[in-house]
PDB file of N, CA and C in Angstrom:
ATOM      1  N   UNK A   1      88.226  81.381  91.287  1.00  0.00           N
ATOM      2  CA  UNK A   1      89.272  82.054  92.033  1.00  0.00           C
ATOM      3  C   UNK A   1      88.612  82.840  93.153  1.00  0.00           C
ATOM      4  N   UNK A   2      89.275  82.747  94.282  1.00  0.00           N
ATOM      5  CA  UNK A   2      88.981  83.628  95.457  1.00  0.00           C
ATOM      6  C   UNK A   2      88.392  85.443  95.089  1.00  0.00           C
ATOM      7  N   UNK A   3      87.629  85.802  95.904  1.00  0.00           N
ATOM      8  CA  UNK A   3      87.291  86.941  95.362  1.00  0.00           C
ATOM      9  C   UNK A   3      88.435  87.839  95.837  1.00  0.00           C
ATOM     10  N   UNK A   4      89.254  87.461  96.762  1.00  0.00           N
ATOM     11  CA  UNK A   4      90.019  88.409  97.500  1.00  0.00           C
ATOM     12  C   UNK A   4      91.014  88.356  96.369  1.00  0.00           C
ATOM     13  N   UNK A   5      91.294  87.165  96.199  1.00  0.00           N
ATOM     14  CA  UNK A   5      92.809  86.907  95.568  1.00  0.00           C
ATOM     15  C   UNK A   5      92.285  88.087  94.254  1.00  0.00           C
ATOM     16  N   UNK A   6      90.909  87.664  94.036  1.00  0.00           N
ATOM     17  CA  UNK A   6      90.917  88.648  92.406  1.00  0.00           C
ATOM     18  C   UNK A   6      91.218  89.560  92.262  1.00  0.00           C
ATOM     19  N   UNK A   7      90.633  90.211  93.904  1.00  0.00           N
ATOM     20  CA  UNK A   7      91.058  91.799  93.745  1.00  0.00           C
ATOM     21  C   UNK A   7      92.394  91.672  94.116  1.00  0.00           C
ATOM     22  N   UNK A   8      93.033  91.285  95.024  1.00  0.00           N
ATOM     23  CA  UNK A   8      94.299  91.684  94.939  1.00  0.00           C
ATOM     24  C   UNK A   8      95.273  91.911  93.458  1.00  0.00           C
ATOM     25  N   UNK A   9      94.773  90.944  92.835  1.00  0.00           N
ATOM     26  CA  UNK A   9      95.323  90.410  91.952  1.00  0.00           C
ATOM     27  C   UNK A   9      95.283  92.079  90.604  1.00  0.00           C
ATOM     28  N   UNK A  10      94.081  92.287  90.310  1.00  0.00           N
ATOM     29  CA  UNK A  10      94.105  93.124  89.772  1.00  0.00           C
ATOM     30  C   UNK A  10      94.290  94.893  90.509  1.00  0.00           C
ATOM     31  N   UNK A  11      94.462  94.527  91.535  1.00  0.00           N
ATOM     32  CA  UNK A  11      95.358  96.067  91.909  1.00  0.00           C
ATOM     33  C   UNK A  11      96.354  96.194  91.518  1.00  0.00           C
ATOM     34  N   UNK A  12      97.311  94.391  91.761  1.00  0.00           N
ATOM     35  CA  UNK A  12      98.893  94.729  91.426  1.00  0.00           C
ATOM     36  C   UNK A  12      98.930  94.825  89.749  1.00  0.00           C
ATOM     37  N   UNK A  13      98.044  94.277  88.451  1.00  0.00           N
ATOM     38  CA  UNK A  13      97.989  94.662  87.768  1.00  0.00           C
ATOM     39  C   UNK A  13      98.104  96.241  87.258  1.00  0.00           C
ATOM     40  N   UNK A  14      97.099  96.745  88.001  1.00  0.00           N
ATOM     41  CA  UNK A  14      96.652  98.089  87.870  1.00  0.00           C
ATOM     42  C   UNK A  14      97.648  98.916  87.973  1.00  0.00           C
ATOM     43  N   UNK A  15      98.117  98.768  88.964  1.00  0.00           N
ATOM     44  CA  UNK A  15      99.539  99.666  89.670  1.00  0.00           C
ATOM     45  C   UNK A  15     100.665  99.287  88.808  1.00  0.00           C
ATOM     46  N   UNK A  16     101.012  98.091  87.923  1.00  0.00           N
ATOM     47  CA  UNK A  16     101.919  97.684  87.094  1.00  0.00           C
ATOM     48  C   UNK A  16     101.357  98.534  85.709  1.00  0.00           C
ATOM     49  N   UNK A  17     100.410  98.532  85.347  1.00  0.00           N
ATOM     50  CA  UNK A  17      99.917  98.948  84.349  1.00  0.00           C
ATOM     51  C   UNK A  17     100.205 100.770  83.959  1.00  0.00           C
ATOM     52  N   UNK A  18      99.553 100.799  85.261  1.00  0.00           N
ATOM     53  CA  UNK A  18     100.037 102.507  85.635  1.00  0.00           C
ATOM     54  C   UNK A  18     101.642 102.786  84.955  1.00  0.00           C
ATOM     55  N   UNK A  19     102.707 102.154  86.004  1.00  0.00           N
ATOM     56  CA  UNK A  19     103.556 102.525  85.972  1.00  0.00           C
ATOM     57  C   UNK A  19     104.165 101.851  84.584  1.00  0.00           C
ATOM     58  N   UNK A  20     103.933 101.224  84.301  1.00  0.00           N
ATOM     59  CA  UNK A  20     104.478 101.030  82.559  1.00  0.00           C
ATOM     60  C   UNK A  20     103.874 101.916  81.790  1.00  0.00           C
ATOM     61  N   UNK A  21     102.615 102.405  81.602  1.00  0.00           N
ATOM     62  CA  UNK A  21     102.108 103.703  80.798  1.00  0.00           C
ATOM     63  C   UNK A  21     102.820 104.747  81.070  1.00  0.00           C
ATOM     64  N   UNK A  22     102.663 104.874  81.990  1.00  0.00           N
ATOM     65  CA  UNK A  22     103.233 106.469  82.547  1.00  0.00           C
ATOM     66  C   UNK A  22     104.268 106.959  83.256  1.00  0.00           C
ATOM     67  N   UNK A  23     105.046 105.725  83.386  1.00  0.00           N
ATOM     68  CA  UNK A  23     106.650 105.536  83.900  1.00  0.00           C
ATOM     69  C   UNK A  23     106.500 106.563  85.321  1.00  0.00           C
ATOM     70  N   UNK A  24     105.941 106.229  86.443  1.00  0.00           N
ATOM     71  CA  UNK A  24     105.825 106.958  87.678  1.00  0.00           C
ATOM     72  C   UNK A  24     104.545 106.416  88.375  1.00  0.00           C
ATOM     73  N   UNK A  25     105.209 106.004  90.141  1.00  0.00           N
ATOM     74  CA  UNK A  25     104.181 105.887  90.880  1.00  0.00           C
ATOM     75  C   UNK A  25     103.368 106.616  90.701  1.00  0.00           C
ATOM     76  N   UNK A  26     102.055 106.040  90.812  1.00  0.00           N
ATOM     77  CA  UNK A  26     100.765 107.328  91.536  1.00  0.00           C
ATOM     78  C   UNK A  26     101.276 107.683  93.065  1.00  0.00           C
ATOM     79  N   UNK A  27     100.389 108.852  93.032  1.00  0.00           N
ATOM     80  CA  UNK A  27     100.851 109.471  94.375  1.00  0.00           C
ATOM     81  C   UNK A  27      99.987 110.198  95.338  1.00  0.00           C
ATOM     82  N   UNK A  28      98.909 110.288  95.083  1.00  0.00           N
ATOM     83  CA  UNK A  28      97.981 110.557  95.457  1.00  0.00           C
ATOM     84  C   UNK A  28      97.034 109.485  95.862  1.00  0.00           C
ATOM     85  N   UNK A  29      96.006 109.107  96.975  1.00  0.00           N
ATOM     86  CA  UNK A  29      95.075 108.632  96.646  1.00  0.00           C
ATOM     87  C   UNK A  29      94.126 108.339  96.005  1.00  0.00           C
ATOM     88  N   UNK A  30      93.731 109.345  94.829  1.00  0.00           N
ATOM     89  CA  UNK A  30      92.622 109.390  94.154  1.00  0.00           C
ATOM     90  C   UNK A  30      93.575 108.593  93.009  1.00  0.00           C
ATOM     91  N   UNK A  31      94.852 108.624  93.063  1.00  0.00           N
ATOM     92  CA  UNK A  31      95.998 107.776  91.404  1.00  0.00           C
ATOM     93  C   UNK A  31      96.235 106.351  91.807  1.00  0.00           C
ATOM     94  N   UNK A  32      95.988 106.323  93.447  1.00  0.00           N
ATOM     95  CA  UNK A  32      96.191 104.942  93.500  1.00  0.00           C
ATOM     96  C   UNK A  32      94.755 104.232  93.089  1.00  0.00           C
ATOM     97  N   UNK A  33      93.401 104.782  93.821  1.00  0.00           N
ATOM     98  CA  UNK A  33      92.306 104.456  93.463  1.00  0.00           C
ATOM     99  C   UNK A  33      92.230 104.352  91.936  1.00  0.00           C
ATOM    100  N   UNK A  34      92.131 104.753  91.363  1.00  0.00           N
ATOM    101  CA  UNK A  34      92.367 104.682  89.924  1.00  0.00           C
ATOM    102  C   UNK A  34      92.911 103.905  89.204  1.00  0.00           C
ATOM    103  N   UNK A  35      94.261 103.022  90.116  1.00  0.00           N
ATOM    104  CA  UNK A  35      95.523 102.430  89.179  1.00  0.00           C
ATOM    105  C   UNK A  35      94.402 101.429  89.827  1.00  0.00           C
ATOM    106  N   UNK A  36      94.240 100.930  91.071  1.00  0.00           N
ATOM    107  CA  UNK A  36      93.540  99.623  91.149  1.00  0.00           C
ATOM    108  C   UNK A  36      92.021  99.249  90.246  1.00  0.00           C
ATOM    109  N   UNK A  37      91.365 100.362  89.956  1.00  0.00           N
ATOM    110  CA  UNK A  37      90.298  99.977  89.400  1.00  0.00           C
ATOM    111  C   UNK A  37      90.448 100.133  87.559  1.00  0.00           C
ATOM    112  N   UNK A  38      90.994 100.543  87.306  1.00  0.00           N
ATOM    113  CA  UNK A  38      91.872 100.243  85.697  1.00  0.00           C
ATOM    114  C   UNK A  38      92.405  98.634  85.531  1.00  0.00           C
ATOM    115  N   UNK A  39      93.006  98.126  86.950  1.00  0.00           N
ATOM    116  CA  UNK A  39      93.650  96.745  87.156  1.00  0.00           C
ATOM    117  C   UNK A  39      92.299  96.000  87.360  1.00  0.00           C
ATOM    118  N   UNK A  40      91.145  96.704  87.950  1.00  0.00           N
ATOM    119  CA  UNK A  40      89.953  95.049  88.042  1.00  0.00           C
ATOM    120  C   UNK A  40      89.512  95.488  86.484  1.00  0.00           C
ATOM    121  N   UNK A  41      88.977  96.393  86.359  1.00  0.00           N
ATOM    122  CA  UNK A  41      88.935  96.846  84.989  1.00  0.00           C
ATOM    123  C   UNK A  41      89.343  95.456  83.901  1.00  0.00           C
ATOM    124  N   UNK A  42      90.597  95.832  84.022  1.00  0.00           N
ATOM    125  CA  UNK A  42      91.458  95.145  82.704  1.00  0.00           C
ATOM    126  C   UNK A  42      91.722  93.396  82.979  1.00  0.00           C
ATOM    127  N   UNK A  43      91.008  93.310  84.319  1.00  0.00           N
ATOM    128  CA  UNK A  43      90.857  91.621  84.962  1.00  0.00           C
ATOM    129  C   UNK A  43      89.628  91.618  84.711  1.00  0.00           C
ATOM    130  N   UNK A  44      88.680  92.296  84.691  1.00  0.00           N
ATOM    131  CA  UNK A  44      87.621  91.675  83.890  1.00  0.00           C
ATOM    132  C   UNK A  44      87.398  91.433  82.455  1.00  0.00           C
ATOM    133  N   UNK A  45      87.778  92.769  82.048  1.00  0.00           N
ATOM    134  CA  UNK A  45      87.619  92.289  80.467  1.00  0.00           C
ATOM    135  C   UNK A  45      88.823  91.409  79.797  1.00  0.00           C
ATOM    136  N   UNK A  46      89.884  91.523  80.367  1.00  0.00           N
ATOM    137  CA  UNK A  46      90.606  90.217  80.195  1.00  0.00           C
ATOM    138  C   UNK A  46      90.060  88.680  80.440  1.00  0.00           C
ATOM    139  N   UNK A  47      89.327  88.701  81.332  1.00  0.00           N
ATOM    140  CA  UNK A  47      88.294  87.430  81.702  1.00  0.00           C
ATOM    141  C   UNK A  47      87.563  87.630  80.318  1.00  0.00           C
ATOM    142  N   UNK A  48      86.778  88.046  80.133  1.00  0.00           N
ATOM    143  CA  UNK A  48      85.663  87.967  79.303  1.00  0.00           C
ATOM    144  C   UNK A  48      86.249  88.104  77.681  1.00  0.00           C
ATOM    145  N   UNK A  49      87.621  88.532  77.418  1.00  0.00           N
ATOM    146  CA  UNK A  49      88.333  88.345  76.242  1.00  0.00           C
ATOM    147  C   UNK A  49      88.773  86.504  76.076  1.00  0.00           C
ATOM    148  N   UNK A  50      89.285  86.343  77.196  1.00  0.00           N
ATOM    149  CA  UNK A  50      89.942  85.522  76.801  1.00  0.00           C
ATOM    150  C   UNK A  50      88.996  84.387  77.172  1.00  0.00           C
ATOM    151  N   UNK A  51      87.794  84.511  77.688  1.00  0.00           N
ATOM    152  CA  UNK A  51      86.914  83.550  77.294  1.00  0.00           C
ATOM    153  C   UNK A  51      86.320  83.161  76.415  1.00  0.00           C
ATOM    154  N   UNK A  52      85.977  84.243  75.435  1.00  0.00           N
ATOM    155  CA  UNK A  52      86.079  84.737  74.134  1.00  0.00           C
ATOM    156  C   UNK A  52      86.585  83.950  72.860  1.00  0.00           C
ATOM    157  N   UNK A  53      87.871  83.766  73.437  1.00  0.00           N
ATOM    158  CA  UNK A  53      88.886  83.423  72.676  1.00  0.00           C
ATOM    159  C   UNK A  53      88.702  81.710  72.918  1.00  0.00           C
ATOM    160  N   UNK A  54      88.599  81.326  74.169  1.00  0.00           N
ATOM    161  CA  UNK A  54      88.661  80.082  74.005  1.00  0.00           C
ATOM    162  C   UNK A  54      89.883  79.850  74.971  1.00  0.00           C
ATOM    163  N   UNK A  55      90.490  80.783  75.526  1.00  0.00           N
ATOM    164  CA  UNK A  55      91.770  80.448  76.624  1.00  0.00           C
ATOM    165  C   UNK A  55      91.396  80.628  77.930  1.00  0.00           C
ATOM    166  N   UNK A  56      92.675  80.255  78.432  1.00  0.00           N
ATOM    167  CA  UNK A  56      92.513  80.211  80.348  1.00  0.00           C
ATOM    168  C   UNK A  56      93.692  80.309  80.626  1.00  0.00           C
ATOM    169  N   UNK A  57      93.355  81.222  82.193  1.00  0.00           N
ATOM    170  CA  UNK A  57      94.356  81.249  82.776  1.00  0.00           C
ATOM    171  C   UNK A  57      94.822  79.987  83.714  1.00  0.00           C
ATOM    172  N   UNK A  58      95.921  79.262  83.830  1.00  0.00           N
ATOM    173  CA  UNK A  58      95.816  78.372  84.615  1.00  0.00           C
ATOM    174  C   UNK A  58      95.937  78.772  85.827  1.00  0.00           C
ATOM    175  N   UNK A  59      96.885  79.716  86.283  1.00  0.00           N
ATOM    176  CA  UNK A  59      96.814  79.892  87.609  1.00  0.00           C
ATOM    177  C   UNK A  59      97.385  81.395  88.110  1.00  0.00           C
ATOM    178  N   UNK A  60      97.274  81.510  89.336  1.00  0.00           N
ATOM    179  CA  UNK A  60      97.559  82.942  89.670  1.00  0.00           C
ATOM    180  C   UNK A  60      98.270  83.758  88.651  1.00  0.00           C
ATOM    181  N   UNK A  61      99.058  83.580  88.188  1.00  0.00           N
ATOM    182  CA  UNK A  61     100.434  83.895  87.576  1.00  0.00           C
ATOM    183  C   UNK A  61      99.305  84.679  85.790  1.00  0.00           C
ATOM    184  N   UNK A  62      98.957  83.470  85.447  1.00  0.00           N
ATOM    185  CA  UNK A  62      98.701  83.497  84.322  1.00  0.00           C
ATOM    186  C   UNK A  62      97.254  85.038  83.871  1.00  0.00           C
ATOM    187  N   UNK A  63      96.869  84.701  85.847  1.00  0.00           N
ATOM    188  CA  UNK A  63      95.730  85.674  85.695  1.00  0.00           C
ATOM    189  C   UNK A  63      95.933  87.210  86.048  1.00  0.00           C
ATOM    190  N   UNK A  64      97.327  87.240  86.216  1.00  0.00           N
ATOM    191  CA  UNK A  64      97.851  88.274  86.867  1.00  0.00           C
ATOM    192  C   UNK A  64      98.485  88.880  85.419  1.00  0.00           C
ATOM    193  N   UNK A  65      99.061  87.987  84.437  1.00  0.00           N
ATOM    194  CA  UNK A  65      99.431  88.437  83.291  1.00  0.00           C
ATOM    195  C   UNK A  65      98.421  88.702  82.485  1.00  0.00           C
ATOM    196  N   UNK A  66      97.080  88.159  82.506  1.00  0.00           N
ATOM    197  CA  UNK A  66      95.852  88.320  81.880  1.00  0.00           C
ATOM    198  C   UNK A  66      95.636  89.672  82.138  1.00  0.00           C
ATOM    199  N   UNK A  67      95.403  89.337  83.188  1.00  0.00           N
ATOM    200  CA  UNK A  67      95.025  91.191  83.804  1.00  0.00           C
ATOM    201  C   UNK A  67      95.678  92.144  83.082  1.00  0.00           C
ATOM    202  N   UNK A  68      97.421  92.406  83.566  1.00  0.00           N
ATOM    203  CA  UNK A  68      97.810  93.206  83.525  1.00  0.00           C
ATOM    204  C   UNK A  68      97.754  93.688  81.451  1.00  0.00           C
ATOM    205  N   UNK A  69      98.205  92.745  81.080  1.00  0.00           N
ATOM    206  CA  UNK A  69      97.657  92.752  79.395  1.00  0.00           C
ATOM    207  C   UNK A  69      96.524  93.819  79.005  1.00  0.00           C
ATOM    208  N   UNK A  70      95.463  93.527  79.859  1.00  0.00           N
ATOM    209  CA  UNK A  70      94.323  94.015  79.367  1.00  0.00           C
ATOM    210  C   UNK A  70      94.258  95.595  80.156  1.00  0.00           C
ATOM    211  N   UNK A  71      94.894  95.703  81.448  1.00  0.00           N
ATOM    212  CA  UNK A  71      94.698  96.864  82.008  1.00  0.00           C
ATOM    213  C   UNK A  71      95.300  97.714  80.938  1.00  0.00           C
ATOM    214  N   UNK A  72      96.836  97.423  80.359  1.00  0.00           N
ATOM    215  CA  UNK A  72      97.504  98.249  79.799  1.00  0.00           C
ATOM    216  C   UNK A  72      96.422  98.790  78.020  1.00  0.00           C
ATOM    217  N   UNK A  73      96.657  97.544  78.017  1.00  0.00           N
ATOM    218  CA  UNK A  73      95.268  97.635  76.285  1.00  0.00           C
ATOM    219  C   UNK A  73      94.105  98.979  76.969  1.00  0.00           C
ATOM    220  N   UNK A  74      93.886  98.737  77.712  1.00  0.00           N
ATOM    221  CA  UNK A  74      93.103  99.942  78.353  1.00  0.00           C
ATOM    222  C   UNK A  74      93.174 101.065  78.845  1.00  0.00           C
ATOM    223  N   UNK A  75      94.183 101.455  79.244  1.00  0.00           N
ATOM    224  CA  UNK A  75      95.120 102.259  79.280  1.00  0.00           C
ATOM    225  C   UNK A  75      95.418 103.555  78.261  1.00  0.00           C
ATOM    226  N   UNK A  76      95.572 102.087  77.189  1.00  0.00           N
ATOM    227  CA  UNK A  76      95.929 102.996  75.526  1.00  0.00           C
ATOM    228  C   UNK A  76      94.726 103.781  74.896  1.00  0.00           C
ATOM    229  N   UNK A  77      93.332 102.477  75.703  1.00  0.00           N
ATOM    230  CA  UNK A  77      92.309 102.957  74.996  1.00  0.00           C
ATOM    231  C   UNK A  77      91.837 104.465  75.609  1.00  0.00           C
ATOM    232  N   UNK A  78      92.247 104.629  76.604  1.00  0.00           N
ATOM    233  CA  UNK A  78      91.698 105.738  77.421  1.00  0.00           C
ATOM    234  C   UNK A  78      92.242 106.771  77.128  1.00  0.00           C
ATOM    235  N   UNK A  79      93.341 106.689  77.204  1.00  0.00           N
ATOM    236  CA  UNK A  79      94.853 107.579  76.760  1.00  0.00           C
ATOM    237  C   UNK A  79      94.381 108.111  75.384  1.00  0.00           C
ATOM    238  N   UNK A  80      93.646 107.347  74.755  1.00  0.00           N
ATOM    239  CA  UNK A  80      93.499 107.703  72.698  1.00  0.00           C
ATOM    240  C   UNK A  80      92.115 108.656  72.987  1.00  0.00           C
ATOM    241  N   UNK A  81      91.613 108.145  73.686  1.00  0.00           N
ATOM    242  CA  UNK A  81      89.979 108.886  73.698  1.00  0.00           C
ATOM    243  C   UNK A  81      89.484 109.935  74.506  1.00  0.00           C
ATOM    244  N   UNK A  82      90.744 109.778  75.571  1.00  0.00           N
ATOM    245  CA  UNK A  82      90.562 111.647  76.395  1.00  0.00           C
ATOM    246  C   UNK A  82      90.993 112.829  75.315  1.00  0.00           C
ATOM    247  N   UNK A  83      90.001 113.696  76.030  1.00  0.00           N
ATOM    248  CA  UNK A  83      90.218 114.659  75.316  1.00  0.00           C
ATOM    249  C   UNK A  83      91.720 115.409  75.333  1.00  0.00           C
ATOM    250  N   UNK A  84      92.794 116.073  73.892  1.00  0.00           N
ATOM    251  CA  UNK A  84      93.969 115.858  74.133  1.00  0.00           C
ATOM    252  C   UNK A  84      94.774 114.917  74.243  1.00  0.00           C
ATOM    253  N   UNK A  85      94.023 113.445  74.066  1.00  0.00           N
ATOM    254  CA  UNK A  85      95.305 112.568  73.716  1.00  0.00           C
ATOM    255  C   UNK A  85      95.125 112.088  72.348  1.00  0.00           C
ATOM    256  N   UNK A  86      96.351 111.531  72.168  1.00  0.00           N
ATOM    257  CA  UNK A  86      97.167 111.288  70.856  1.00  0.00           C
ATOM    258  C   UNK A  86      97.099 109.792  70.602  1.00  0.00           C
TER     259      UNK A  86
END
């Protein structure tokens, strides 16, 4: 896959991911920076899970749902392990 498309790909993850965790745009620059790199984040280790596993994405679509899957799984994990979360 294109490197551009990747990143694009996992920003809109990221920013989807965001806003399903935490029900609200980011709003700041430093929340958007953040939502996109949580989204390559969760496109990589979604790559490397589901290679793992033995699956593939077939195409944009599939890698965009890959992503976003894993951003959110990450999300939770971060959310559980800051200090103060539940």
């Amino acid at each position: 896959m294109d490197i551009v498309l990747w990143l694009v790909l996992g920003a809109i993850a990221g920013v989807a991911a965001v806003l399903v965790m935490y029900r609200s745009i980011p709003d700041t620059p430093i929340e958007w920076a953040g939502a996109v790199l949580i989204g390559l984040a969760g496109g990589w280790v979604g790559g490397i899970a589901a290679d793992f596993l033995g699956l593939e994405a077939v195409s944009w679509i599939g890698s965009l749902v890959l992503a976003f899957v894993a951003a959110v799984l990450l999300l939770m994990l971060l959310k559980r392990i800051a200090p103060g979360g539940r």
